[in-house]
PDB file of N, CA and C in Angstrom:
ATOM      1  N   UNK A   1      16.107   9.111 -13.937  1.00  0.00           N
ATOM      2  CA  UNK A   1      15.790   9.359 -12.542  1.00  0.00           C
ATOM      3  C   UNK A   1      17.104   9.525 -11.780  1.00  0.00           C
ATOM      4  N   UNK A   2      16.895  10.405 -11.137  1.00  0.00           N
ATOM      5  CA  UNK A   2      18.025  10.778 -10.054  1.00  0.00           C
ATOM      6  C   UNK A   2      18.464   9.579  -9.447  1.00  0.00           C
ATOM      7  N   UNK A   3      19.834   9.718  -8.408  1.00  0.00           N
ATOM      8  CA  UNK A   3      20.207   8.251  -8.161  1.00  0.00           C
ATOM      9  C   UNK A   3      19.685   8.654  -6.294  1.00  0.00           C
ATOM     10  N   UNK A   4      19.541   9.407  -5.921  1.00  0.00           N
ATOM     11  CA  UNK A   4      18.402  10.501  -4.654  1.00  0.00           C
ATOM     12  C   UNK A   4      17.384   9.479  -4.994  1.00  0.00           C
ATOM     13  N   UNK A   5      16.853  10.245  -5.882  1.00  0.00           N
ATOM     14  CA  UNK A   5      15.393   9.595  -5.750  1.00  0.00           C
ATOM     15  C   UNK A   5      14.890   8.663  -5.968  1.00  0.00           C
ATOM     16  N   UNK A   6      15.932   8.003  -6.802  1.00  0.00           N
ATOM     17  CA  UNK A   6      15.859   6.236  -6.803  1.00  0.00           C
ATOM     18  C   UNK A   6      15.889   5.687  -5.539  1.00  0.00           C
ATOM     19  N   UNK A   7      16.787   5.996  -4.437  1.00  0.00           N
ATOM     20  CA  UNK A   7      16.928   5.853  -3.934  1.00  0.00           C
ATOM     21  C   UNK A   7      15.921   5.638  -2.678  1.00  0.00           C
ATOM     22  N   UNK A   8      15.213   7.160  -2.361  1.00  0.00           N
ATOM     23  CA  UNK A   8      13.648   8.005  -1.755  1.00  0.00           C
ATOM     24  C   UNK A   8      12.610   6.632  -2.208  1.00  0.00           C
ATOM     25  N   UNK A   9      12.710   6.737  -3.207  1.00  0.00           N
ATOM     26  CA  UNK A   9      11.625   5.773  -4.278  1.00  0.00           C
ATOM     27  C   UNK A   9      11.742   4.592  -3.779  1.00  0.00           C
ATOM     28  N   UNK A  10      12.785   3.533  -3.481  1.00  0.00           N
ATOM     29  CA  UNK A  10      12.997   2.280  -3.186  1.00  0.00           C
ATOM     30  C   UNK A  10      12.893   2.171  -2.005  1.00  0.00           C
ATOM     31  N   UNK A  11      13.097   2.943  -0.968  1.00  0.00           N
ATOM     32  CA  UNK A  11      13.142   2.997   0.492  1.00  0.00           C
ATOM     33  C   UNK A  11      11.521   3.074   0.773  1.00  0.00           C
ATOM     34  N   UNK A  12      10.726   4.280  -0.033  1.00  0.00           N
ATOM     35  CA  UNK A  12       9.283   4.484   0.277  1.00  0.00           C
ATOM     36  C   UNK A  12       8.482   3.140  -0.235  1.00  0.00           C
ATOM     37  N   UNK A  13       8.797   2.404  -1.700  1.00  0.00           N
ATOM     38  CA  UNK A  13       8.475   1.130  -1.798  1.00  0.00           C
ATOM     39  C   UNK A  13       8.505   0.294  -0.382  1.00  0.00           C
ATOM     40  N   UNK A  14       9.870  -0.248  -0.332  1.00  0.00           N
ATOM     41  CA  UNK A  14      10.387  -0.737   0.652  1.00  0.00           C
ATOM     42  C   UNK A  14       9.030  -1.145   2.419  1.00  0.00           C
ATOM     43  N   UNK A  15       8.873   0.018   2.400  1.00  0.00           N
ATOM     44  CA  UNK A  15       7.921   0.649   3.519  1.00  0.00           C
ATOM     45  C   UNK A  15       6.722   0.327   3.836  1.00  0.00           C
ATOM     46  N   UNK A  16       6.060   0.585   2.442  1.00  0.00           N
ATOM     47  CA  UNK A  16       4.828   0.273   1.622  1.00  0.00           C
ATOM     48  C   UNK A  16       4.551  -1.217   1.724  1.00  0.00           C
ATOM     49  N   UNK A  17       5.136  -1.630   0.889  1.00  0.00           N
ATOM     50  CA  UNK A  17       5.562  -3.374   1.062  1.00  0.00           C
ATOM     51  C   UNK A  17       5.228  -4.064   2.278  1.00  0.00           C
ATOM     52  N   UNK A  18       6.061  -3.530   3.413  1.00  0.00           N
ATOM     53  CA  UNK A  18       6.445  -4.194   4.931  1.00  0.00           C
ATOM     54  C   UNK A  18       4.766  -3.944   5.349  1.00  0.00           C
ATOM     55  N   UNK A  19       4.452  -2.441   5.365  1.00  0.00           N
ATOM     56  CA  UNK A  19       3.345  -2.556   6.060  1.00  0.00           C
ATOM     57  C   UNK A  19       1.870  -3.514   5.141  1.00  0.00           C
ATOM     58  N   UNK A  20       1.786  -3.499   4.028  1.00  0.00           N
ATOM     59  CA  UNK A  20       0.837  -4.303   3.210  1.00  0.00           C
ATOM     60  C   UNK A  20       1.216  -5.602   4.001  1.00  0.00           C
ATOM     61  N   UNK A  21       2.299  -6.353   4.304  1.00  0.00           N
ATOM     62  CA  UNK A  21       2.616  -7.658   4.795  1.00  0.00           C
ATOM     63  C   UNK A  21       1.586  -7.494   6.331  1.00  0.00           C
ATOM     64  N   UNK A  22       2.415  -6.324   6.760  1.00  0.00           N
ATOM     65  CA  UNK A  22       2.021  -6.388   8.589  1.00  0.00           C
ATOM     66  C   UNK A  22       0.530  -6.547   8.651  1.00  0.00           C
ATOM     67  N   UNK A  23      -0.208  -5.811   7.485  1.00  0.00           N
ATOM     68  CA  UNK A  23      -1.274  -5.179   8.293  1.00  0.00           C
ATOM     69  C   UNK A  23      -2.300  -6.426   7.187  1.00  0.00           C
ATOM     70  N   UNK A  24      -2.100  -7.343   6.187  1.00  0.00           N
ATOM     71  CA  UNK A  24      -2.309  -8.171   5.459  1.00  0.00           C
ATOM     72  C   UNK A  24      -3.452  -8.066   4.488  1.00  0.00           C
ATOM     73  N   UNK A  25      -2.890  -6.238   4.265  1.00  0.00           N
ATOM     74  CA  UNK A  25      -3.920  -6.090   3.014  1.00  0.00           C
ATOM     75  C   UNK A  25      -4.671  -4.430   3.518  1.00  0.00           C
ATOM     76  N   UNK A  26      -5.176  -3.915   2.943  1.00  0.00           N
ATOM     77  CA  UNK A  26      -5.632  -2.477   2.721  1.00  0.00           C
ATOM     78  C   UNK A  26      -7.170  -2.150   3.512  1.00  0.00           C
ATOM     79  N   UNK A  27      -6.961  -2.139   4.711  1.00  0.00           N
ATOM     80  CA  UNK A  27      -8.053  -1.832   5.784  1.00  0.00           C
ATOM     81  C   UNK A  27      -8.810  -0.611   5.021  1.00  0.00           C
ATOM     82  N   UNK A  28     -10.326  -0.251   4.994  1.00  0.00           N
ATOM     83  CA  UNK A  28     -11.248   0.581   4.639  1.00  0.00           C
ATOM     84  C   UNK A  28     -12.298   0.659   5.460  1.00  0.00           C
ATOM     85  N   UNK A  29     -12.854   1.966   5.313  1.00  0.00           N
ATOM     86  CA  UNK A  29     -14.440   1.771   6.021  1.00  0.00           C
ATOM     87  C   UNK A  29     -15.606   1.655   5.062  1.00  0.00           C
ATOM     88  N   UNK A  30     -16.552   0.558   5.366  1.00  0.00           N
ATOM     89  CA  UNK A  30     -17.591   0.553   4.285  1.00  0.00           C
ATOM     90  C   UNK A  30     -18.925   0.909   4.787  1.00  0.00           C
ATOM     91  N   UNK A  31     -19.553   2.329   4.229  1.00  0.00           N
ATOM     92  CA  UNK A  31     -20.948   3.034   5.036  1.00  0.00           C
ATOM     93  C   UNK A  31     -22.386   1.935   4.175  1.00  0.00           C
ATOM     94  N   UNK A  32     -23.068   1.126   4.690  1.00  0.00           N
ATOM     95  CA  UNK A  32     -24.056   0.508   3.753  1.00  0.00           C
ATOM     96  C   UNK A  32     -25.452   1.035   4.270  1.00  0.00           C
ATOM     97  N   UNK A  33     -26.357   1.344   3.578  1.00  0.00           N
ATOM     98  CA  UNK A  33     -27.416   1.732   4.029  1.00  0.00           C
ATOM     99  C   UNK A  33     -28.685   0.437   4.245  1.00  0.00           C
ATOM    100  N   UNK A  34     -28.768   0.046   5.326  1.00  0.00           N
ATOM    101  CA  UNK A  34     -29.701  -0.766   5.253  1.00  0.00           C
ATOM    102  C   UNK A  34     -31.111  -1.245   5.988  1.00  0.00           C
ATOM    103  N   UNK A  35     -31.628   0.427   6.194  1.00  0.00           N
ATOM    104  CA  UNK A  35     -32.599   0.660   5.834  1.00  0.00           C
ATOM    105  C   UNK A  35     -33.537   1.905   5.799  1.00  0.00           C
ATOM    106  N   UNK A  36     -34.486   1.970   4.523  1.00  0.00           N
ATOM    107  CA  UNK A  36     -34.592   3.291   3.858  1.00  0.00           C
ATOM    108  C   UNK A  36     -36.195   3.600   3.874  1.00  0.00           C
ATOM    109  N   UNK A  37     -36.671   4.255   4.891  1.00  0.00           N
ATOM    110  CA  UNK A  37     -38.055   4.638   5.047  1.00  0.00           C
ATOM    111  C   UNK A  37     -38.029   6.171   4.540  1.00  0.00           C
ATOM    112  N   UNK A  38     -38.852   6.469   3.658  1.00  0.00           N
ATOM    113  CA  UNK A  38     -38.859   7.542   3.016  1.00  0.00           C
ATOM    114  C   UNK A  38     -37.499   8.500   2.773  1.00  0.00           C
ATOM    115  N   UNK A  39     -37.365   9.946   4.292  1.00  0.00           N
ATOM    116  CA  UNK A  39     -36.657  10.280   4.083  1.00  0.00           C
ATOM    117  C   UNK A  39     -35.587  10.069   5.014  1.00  0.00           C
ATOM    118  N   UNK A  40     -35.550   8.753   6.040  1.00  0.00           N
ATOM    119  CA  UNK A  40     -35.313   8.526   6.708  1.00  0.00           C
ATOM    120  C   UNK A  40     -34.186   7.063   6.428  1.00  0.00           C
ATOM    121  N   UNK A  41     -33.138   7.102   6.685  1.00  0.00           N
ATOM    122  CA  UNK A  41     -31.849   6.151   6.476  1.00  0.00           C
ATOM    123  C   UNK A  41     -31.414   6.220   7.630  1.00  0.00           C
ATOM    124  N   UNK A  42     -30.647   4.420   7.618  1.00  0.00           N
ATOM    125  CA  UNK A  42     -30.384   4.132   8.789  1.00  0.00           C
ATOM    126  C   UNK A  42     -29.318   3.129   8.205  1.00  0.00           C
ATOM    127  N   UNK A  43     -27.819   3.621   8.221  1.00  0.00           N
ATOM    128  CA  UNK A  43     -26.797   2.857   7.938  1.00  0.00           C
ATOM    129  C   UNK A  43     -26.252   2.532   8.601  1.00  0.00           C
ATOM    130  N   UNK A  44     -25.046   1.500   8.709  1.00  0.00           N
ATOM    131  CA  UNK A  44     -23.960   0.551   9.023  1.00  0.00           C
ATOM    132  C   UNK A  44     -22.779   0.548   8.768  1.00  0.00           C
ATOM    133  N   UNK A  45     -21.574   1.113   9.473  1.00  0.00           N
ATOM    134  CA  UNK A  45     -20.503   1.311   8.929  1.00  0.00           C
ATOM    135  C   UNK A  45     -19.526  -0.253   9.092  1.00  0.00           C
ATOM    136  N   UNK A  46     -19.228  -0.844   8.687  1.00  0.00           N
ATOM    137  CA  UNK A  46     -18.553  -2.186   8.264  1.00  0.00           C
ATOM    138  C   UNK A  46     -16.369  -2.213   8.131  1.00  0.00           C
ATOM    139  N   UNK A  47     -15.864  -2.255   8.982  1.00  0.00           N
ATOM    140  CA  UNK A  47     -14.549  -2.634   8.347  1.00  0.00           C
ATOM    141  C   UNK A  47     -14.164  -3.595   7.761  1.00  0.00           C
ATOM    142  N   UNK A  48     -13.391  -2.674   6.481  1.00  0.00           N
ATOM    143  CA  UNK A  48     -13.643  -4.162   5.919  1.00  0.00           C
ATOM    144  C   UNK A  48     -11.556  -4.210   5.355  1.00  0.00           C
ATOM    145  N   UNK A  49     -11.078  -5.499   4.890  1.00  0.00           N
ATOM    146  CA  UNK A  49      -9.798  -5.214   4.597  1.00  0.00           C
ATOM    147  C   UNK A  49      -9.883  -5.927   3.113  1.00  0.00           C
ATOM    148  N   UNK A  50      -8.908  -4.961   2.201  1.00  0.00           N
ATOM    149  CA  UNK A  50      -8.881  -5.194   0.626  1.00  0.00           C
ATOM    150  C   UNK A  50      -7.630  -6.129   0.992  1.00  0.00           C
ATOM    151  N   UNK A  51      -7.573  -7.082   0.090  1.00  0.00           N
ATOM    152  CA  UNK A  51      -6.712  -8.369   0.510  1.00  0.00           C
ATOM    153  C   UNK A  51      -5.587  -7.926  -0.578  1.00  0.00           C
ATOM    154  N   UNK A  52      -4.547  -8.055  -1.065  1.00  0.00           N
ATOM    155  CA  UNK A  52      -3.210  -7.677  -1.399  1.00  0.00           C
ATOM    156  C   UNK A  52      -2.787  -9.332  -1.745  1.00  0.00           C
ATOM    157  N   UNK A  53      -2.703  -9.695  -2.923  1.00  0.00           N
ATOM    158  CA  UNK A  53      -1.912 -10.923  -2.938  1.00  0.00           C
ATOM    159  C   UNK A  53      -0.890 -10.708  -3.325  1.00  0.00           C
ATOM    160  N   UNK A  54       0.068 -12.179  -2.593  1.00  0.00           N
ATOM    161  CA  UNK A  54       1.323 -12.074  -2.253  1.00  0.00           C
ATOM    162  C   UNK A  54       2.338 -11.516  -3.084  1.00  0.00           C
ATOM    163  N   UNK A  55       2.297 -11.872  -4.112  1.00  0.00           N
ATOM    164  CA  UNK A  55       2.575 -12.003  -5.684  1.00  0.00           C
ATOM    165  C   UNK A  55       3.521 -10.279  -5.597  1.00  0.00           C
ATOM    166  N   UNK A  56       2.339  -9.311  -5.467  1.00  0.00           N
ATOM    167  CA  UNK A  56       2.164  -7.945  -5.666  1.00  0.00           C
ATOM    168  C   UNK A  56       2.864  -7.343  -4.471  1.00  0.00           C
ATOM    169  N   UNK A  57       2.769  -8.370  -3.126  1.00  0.00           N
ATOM    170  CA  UNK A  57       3.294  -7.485  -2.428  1.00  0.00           C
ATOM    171  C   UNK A  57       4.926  -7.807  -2.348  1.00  0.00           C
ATOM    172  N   UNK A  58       5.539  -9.023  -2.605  1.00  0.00           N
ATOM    173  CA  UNK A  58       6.545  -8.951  -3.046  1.00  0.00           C
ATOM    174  C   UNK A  58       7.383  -8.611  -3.790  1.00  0.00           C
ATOM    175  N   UNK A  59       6.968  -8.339  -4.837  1.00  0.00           N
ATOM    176  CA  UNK A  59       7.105  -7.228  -6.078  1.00  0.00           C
ATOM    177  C   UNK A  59       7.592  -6.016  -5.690  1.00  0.00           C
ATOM    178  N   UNK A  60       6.349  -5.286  -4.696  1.00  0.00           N
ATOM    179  CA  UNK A  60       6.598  -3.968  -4.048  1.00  0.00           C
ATOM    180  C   UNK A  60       7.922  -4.103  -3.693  1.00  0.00           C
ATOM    181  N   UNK A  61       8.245  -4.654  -2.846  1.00  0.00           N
ATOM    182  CA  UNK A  61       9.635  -5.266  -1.689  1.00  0.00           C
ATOM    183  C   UNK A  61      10.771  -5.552  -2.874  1.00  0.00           C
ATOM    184  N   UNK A  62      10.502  -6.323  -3.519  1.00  0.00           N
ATOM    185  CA  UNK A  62      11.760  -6.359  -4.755  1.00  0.00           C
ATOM    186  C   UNK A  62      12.129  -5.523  -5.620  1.00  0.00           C
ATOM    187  N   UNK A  63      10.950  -4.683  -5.814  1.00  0.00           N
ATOM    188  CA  UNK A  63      11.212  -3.428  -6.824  1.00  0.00           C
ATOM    189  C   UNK A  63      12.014  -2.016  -5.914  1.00  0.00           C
ATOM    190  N   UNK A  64      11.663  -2.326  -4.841  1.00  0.00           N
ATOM    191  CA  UNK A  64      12.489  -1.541  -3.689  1.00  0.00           C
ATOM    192  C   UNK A  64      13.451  -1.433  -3.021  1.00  0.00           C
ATOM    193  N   UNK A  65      13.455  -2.952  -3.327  1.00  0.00           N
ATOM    194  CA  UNK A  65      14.696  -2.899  -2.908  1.00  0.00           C
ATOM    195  C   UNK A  65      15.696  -3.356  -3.980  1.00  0.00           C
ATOM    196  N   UNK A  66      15.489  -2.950  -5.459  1.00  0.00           N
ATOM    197  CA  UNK A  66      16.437  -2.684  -6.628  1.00  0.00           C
ATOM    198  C   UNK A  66      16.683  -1.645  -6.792  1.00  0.00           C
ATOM    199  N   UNK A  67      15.146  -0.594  -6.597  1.00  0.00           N
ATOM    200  CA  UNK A  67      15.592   0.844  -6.629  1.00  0.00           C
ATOM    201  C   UNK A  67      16.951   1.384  -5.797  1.00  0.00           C
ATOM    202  N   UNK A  68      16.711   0.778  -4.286  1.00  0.00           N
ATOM    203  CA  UNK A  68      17.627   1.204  -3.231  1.00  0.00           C
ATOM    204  C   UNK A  68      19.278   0.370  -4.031  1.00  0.00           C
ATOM    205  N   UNK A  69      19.309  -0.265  -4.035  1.00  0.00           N
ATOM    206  CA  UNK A  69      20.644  -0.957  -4.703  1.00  0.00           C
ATOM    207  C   UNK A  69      21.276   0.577  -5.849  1.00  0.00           C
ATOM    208  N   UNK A  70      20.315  -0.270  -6.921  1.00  0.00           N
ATOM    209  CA  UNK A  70      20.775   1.048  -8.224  1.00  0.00           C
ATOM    210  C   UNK A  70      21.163   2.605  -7.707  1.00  0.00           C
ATOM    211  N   UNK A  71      19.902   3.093  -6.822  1.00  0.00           N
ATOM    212  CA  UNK A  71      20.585   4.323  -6.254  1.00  0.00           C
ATOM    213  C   UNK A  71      22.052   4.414  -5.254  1.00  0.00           C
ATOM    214  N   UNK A  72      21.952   3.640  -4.438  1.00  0.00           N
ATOM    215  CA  UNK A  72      23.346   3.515  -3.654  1.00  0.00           C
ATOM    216  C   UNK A  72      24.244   3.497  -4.700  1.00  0.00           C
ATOM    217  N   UNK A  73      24.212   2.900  -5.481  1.00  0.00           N
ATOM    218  CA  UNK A  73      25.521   2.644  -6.604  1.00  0.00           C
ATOM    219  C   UNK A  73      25.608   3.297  -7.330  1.00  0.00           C
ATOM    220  N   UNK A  74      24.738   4.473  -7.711  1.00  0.00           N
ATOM    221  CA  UNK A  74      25.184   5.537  -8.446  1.00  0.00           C
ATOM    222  C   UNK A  74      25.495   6.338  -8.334  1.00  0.00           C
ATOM    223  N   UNK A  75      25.334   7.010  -6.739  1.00  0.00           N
ATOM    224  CA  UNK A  75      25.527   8.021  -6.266  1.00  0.00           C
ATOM    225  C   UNK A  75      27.009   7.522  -5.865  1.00  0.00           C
ATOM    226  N   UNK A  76      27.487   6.604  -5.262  1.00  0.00           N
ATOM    227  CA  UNK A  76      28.908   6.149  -5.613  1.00  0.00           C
ATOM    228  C   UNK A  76      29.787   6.065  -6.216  1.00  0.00           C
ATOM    229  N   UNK A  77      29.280   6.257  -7.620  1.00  0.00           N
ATOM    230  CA  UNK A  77      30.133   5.311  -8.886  1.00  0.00           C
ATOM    231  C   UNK A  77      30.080   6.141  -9.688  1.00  0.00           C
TER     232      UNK A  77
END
């Protein structure tokens, strides 16, 4: 891998990471149908947030910010 795009790569990690922290996990919309008279439906749209444990999102953040290291230093060196 390029020492660029190591670089691109660790910064976009980096990013990724911060906002999974800010926003504390992966917001979605959930459509449920609940209730079904013939041809007739009547759903519920629900927000809901996919939870991200910590574990993973630090990872993100550390793996990003090794990428960013390794690239700075190669494009240097």
């Amino acid at each position: 891998m390029r020492s660029t795009a190591m670089f691109v790569t660790g910064i976009v990690l980096i990013a990724a990471g911060t906002l999974l922290v800010a926003f504390r996990g992966i917001p979605y919309t959930s459509r449920e149908v609940i209730l079904k008279v013939g041809a007739l439906n009547a759903t519920a749209e629900t927000e809901k947030t996919k939870q991200v444990p910590p574990i993973v999102t630090g990872s993100i953040i550390a793996g990003g910010i090794l990428l960013v290291i390794v690239g700075a230093r190669r494009s240097h060196g």
